[in-house]
PDB file of N, CA and C in Angstrom:
ATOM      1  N   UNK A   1       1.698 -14.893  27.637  1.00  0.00           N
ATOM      2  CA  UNK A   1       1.964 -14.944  26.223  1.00  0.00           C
ATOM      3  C   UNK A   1       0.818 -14.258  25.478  1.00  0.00           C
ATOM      4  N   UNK A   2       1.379 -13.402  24.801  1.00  0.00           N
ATOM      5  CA  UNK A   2      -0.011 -12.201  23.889  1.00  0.00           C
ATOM      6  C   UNK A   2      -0.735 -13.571  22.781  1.00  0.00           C
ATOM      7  N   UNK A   3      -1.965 -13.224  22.425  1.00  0.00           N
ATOM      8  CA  UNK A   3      -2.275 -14.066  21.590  1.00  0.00           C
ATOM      9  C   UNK A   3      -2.241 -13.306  20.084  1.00  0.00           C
ATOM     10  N   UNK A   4      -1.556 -13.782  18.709  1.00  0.00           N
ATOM     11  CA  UNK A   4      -1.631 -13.326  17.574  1.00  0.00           C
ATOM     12  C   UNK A   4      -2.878 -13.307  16.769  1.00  0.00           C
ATOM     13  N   UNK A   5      -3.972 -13.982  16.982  1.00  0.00           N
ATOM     14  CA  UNK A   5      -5.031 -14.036  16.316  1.00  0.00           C
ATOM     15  C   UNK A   5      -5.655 -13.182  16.196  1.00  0.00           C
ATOM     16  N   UNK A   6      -5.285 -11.549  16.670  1.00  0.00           N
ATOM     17  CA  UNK A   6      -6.148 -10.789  16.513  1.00  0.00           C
ATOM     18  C   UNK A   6      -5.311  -9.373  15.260  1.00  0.00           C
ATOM     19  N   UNK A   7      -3.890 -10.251  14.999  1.00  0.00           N
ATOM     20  CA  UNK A   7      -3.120  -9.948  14.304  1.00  0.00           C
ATOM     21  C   UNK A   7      -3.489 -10.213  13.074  1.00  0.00           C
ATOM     22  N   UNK A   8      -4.182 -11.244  12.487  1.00  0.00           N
ATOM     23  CA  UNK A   8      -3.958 -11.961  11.325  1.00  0.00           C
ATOM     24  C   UNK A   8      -5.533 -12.044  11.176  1.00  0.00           C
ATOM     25  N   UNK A   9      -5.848 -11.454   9.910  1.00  0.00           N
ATOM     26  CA  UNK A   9      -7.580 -11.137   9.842  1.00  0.00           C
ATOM     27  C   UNK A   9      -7.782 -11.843   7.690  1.00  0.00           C
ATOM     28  N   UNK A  10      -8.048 -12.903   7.660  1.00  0.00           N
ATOM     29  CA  UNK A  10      -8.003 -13.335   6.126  1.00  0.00           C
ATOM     30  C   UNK A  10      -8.644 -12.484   5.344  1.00  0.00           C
ATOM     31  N   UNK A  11      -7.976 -12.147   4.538  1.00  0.00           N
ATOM     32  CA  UNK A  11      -8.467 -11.356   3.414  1.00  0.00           C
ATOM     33  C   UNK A  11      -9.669 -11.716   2.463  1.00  0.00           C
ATOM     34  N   UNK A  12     -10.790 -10.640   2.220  1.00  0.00           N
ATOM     35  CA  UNK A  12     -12.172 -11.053   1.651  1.00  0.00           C
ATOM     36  C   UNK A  12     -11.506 -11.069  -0.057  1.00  0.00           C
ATOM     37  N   UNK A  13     -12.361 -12.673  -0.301  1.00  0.00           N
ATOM     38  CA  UNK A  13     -12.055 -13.369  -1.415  1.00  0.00           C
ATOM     39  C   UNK A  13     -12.559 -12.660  -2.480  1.00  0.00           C
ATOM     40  N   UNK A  14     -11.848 -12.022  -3.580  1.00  0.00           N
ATOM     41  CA  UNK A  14     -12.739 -10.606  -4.222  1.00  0.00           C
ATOM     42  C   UNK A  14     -13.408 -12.516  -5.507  1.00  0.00           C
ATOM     43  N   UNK A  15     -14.248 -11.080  -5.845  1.00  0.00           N
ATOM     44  CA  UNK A  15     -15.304 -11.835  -6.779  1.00  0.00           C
ATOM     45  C   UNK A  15     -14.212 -11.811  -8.351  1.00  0.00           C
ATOM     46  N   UNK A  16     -15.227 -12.167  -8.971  1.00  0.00           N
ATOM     47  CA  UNK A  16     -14.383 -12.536 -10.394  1.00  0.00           C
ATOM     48  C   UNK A  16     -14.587 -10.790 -11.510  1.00  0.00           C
ATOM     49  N   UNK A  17     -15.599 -10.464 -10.865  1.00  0.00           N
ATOM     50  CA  UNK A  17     -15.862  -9.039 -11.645  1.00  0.00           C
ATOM     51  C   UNK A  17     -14.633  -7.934 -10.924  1.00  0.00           C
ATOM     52  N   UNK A  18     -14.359  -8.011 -10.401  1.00  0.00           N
ATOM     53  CA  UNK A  18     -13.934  -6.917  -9.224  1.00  0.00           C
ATOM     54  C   UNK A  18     -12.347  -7.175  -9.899  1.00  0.00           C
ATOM     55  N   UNK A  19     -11.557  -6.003 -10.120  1.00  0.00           N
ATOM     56  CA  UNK A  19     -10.246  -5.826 -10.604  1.00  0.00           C
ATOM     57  C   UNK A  19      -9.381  -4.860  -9.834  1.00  0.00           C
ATOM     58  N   UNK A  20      -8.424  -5.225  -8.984  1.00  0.00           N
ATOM     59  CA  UNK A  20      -7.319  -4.416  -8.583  1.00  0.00           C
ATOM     60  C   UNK A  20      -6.602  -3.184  -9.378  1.00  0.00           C
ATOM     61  N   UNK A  21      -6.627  -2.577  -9.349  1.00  0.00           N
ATOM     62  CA  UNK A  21      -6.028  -1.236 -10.351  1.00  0.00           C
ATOM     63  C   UNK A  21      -5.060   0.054  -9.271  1.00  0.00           C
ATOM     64  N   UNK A  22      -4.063   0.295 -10.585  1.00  0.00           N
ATOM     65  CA  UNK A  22      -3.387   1.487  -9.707  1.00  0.00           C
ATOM     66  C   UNK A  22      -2.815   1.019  -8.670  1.00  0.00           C
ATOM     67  N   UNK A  23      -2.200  -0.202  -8.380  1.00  0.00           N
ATOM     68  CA  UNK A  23      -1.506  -0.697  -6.905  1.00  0.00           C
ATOM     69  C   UNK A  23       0.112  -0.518  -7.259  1.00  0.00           C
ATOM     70  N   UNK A  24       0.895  -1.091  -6.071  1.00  0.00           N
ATOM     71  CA  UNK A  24       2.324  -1.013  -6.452  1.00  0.00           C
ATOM     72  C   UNK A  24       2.711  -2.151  -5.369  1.00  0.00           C
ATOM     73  N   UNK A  25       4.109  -2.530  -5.472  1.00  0.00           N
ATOM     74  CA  UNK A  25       4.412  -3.136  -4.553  1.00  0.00           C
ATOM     75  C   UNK A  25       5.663  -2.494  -4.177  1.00  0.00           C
ATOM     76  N   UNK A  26       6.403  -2.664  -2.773  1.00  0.00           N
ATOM     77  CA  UNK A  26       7.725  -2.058  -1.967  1.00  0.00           C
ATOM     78  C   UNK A  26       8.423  -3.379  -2.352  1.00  0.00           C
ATOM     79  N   UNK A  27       9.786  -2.904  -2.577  1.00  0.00           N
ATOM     80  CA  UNK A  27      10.317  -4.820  -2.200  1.00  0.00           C
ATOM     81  C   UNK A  27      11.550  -4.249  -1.769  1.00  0.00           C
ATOM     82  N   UNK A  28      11.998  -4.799  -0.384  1.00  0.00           N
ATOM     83  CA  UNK A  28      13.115  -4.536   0.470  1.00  0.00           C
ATOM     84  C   UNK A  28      14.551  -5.081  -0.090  1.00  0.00           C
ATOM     85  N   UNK A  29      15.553  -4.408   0.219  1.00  0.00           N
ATOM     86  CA  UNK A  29      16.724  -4.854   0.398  1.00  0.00           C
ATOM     87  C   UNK A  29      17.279  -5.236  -1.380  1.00  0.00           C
ATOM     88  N   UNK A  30      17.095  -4.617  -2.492  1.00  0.00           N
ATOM     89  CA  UNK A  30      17.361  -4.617  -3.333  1.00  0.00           C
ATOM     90  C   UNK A  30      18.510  -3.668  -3.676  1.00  0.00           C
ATOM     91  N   UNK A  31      19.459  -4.500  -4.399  1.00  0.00           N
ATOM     92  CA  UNK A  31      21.033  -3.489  -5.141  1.00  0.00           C
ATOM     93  C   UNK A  31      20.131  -2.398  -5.665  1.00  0.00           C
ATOM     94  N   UNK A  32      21.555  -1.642  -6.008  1.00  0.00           N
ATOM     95  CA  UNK A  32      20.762  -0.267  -6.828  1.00  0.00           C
ATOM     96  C   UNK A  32      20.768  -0.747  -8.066  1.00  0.00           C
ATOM     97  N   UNK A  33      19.675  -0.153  -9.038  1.00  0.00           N
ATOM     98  CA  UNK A  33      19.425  -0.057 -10.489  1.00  0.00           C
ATOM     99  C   UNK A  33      18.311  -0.146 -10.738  1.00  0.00           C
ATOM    100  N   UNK A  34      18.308  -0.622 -12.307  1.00  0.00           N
ATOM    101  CA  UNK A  34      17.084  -0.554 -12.779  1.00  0.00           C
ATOM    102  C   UNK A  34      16.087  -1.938 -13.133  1.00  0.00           C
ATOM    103  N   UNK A  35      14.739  -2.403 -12.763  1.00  0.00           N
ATOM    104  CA  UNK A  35      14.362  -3.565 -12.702  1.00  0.00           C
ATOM    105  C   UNK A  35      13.316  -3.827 -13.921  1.00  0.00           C
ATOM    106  N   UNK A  36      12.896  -4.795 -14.249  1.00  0.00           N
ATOM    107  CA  UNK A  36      11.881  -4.857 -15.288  1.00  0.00           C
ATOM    108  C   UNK A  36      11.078  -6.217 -14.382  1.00  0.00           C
ATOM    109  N   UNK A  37       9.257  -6.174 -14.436  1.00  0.00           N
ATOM    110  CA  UNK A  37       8.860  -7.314 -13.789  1.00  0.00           C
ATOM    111  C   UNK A  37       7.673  -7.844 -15.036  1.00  0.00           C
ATOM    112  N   UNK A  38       7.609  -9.255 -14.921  1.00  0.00           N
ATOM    113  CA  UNK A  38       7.400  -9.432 -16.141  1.00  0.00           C
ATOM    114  C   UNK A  38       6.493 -10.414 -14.856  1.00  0.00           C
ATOM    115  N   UNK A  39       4.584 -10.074 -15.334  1.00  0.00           N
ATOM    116  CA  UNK A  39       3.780 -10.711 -14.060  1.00  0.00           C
ATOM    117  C   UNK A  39       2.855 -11.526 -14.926  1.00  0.00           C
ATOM    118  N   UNK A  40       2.467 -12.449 -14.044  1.00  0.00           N
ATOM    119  CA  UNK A  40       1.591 -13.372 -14.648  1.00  0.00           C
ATOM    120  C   UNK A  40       0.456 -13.362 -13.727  1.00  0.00           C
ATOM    121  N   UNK A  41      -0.513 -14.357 -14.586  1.00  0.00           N
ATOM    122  CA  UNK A  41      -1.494 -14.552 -13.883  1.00  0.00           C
ATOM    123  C   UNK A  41      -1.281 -16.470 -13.362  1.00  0.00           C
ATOM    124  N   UNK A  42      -1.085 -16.788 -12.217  1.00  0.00           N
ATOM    125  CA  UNK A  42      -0.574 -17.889 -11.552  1.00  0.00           C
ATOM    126  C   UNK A  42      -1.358 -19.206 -12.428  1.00  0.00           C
ATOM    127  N   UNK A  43      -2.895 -18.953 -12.272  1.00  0.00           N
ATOM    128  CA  UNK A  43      -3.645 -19.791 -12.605  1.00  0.00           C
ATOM    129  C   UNK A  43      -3.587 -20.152 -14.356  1.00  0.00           C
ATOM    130  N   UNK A  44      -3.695 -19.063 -14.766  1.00  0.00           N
ATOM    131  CA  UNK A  44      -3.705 -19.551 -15.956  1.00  0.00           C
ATOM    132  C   UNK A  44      -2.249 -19.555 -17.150  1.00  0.00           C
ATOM    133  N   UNK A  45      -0.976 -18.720 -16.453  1.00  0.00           N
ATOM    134  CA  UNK A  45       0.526 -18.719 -16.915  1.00  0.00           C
ATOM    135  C   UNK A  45       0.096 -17.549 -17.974  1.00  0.00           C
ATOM    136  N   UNK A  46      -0.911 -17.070 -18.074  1.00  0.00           N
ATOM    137  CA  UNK A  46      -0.703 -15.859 -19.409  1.00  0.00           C
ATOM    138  C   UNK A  46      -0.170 -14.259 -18.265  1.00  0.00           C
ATOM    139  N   UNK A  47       0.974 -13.599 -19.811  1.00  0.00           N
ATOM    140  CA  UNK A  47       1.412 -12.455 -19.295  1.00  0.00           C
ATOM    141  C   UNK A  47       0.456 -11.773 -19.104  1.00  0.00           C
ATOM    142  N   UNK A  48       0.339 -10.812 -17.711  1.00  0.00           N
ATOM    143  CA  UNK A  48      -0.436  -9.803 -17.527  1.00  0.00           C
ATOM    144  C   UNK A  48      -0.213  -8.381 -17.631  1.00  0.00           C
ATOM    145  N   UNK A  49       0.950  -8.345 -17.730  1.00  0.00           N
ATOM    146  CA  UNK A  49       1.810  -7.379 -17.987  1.00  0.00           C
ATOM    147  C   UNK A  49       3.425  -7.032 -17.724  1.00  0.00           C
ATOM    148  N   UNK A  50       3.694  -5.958 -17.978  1.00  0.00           N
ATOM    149  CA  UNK A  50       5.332  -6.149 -17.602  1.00  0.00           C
ATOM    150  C   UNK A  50       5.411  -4.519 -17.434  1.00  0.00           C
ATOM    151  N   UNK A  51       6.290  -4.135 -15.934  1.00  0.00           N
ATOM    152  CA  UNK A  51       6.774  -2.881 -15.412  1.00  0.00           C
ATOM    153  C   UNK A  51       7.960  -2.424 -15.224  1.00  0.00           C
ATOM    154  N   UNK A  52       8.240  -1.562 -15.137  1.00  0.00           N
ATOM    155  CA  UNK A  52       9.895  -1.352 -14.359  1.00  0.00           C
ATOM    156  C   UNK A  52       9.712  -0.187 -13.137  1.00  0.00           C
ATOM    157  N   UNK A  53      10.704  -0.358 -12.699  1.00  0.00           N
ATOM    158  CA  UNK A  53      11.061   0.385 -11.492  1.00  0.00           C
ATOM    159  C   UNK A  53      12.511   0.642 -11.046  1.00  0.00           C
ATOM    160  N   UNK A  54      13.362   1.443 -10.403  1.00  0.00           N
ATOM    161  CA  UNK A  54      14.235   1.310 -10.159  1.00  0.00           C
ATOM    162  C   UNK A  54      14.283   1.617  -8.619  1.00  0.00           C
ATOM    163  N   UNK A  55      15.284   1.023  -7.758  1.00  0.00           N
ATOM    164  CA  UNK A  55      15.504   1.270  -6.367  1.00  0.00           C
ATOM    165  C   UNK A  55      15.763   2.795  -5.941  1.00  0.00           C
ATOM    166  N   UNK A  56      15.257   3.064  -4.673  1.00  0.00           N
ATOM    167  CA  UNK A  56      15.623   4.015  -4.320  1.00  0.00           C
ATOM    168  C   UNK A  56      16.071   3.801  -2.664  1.00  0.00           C
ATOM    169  N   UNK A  57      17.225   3.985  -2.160  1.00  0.00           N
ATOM    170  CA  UNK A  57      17.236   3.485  -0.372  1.00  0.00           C
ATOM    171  C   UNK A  57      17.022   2.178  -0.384  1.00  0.00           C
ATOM    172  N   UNK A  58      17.250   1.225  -1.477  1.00  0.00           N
ATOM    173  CA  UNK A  58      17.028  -0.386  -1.159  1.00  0.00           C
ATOM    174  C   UNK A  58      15.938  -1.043  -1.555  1.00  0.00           C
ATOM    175  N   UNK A  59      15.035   0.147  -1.871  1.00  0.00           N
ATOM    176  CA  UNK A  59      13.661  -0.179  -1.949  1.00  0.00           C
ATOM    177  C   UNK A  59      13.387  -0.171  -3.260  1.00  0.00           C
ATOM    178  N   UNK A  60      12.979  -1.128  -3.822  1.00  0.00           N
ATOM    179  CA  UNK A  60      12.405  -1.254  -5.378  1.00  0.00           C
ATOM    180  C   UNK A  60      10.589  -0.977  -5.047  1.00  0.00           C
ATOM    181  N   UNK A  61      10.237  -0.157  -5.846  1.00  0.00           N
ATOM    182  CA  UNK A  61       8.877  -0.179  -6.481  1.00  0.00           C
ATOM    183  C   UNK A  61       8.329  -0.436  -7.586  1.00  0.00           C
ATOM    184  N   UNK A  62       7.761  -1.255  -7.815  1.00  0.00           N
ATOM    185  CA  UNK A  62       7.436  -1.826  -8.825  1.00  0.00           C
ATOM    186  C   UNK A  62       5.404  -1.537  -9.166  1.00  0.00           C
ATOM    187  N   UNK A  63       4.815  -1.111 -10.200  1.00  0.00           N
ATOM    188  CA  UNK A  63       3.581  -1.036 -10.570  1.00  0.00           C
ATOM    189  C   UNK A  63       3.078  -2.418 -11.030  1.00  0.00           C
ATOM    190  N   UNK A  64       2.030  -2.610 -10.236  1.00  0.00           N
ATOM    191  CA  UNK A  64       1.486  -3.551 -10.598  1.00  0.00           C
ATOM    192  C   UNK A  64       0.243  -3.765 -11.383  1.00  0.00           C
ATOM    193  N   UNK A  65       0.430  -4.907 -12.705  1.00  0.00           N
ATOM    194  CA  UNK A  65      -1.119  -4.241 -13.875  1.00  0.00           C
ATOM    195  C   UNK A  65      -2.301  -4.600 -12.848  1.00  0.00           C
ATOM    196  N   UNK A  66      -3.326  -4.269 -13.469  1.00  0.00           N
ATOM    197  CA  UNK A  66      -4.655  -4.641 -12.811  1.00  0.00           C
ATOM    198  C   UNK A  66      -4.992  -6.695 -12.748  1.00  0.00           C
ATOM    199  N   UNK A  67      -5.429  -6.657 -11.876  1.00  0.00           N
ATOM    200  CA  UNK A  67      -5.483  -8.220 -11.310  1.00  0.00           C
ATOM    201  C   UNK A  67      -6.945  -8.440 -10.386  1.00  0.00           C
ATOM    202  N   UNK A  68      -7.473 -10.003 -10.611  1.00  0.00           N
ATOM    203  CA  UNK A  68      -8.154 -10.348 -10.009  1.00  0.00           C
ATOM    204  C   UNK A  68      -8.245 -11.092  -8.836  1.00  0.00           C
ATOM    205  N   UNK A  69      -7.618 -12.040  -8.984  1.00  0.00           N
ATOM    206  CA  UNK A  69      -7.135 -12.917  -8.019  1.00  0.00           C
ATOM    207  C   UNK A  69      -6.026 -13.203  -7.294  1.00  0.00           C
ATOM    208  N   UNK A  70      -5.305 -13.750  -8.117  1.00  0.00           N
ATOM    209  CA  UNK A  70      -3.727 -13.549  -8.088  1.00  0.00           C
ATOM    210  C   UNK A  70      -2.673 -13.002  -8.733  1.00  0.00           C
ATOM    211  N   UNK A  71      -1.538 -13.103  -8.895  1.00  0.00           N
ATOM    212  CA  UNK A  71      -0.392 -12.182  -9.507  1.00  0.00           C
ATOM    213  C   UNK A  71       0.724 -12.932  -9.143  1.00  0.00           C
ATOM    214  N   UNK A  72       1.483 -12.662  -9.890  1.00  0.00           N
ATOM    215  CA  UNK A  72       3.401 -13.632  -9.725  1.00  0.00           C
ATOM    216  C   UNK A  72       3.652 -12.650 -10.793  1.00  0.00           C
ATOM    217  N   UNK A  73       5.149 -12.547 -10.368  1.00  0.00           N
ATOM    218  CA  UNK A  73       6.485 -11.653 -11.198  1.00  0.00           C
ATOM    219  C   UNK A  73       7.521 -12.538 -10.898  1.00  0.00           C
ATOM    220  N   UNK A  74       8.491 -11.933 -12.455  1.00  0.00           N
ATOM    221  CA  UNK A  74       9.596 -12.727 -12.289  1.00  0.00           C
ATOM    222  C   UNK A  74      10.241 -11.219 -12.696  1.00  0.00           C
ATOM    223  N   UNK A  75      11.080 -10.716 -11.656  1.00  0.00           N
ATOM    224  CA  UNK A  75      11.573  -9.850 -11.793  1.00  0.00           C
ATOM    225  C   UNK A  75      12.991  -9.976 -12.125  1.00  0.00           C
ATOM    226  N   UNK A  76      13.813  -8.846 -12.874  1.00  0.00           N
ATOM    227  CA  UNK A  76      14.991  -9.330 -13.041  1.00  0.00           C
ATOM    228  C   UNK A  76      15.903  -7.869 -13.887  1.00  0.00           C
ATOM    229  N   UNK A  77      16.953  -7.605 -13.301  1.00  0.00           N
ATOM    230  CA  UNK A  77      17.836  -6.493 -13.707  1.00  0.00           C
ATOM    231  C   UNK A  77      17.743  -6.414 -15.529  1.00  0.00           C
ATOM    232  N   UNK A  78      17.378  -4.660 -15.581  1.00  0.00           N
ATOM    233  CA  UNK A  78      17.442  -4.184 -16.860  1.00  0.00           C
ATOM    234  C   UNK A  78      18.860  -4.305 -17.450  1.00  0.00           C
ATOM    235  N   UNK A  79      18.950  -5.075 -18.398  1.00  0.00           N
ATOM    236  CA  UNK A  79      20.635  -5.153 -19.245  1.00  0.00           C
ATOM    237  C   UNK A  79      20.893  -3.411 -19.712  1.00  0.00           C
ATOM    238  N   UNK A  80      22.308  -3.478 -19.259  1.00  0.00           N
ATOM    239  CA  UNK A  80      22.718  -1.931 -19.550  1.00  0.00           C
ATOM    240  C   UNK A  80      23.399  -2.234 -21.073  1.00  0.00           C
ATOM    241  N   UNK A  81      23.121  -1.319 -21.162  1.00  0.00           N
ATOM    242  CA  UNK A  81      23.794  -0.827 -23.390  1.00  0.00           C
ATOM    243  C   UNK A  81      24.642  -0.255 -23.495  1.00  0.00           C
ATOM    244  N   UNK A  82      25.443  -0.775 -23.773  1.00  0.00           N
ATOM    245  CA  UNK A  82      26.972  -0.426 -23.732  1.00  0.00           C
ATOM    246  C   UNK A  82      27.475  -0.123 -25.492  1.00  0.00           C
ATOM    247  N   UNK A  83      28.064   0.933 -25.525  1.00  0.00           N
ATOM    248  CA  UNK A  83      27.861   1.642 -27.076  1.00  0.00           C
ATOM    249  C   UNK A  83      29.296   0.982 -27.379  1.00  0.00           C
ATOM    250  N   UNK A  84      29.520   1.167 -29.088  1.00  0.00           N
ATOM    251  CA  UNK A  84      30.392   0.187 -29.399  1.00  0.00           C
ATOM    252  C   UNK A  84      30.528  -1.371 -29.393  1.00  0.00           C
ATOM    253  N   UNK A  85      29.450  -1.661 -29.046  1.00  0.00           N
ATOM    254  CA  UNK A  85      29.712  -2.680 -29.159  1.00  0.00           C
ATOM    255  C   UNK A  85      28.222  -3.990 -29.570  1.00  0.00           C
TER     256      UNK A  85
END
């Protein structure tokens, strides 16, 4: 039996000065269209920002704002505008 522990390496705990910038995330197996992600900061519930992205091959990409610690999105389909009405 292979051992996994050399699989799984914990990630260095960034400091409080230090800010993530310019990242993105992949997210699998998504319908086609267009998405809007509306992200928080976990700890404290304030918006950190809000992105869109649309799928391409299943795959949504989404930009993520700059972050320190943590991050949460509540992502959720752009309403289409339908004229006339």
């Amino acid at each position: 039996m292979a051992s996994h522990s050399s699989a799984w390496r914990p990630q260095r705990k960034l400091s409080g000065t230090v800010a993530l910038v310019n990242q993105t995330v992949k997210l699998a197996d998504w319908p086609a269209g267009k998405f809007t992600a509306c992200w928080f900061d976990p700890r404290t519930g304030e918006v950190a920002g809000k992105t869109e992205g649309t799928t391409k091959d299943a795959t949504l990409t989404l930009a993520i704002p700059p972050f320190r610690d943590d991050l949460a999105a509540i992502v959720t389909p752009v309403a289409i505008k339908r004229s006339g009405k």
